[in-house]
Protein backbone atom coordinates (compact mmCIF):
# COMPACT_ATOMS: atom_id res chain seq x y z
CA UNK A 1 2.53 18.09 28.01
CA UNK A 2 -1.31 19.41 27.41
CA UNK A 3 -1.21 21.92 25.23
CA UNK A 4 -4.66 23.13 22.92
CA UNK A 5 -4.87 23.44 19.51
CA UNK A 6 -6.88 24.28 16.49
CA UNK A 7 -7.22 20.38 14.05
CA UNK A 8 -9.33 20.58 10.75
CA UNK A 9 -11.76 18.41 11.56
CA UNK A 10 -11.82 16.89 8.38
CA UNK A 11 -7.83 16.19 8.43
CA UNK A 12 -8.65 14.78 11.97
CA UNK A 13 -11.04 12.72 10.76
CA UNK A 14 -9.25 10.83 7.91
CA UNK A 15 -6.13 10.25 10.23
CA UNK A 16 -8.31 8.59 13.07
CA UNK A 17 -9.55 6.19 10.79
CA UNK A 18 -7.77 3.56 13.26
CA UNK A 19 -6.42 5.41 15.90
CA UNK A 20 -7.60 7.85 18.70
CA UNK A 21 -6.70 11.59 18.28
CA UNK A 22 -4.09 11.80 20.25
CA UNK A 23 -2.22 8.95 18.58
CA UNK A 24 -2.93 10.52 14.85
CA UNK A 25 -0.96 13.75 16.43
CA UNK A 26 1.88 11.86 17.73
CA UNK A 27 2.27 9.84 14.79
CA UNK A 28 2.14 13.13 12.42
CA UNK A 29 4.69 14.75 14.96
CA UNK A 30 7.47 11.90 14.50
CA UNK A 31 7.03 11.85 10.91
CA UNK A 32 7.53 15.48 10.75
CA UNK A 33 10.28 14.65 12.67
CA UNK A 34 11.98 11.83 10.90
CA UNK A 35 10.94 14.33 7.64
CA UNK A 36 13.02 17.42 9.25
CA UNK A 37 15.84 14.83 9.79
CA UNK A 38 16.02 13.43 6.21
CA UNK A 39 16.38 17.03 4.80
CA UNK A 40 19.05 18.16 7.22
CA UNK A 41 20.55 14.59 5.87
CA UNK A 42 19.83 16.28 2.45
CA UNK A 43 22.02 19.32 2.72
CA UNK A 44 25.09 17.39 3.19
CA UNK A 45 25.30 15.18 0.03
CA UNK A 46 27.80 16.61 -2.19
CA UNK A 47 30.14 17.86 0.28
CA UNK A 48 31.71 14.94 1.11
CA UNK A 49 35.05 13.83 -1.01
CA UNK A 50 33.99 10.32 -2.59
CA UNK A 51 37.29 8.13 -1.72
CA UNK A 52 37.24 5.41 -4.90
CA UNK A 53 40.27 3.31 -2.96
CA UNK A 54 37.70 3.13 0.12
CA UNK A 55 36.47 -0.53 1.39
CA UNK A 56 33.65 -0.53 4.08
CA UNK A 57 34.34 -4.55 4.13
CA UNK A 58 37.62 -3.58 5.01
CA UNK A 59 37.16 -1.39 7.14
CA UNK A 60 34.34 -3.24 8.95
CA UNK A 61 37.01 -6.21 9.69
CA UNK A 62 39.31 -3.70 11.41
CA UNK A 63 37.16 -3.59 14.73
């Protein structure tokens, strides 16, 4: 998808040290991404009962 926008130059510029343009962009969309992802992650710790008699091993072995 083309689509135009407006890059501080000088942002641009440091991210391109080894890449073209259009590879700094993609690479700061997927870790914004992966960022997004890891806070959703986030909200959910705490609300989960912690099971003490639980064993992944266990569990693992079962399938």
């Amino acid at each position: 998808m083309l689509t135009t926008v407006q890059i501080d130059p000088d942002l641009l510029e440091n991210a391109r040290r080894s890449r073209t343009g259009e590879e700094a962009v993609n690479e700061a969309i997927r870790e914004y991404v992966q960022r997004q992802k890891q806070l959703d992650a986030l909200r959910y710790f705490g609300t989960f009962d912690f099971d003490p008699e639980y064993d992944y091993k266990k569990e693992r072995k079962r399938r």
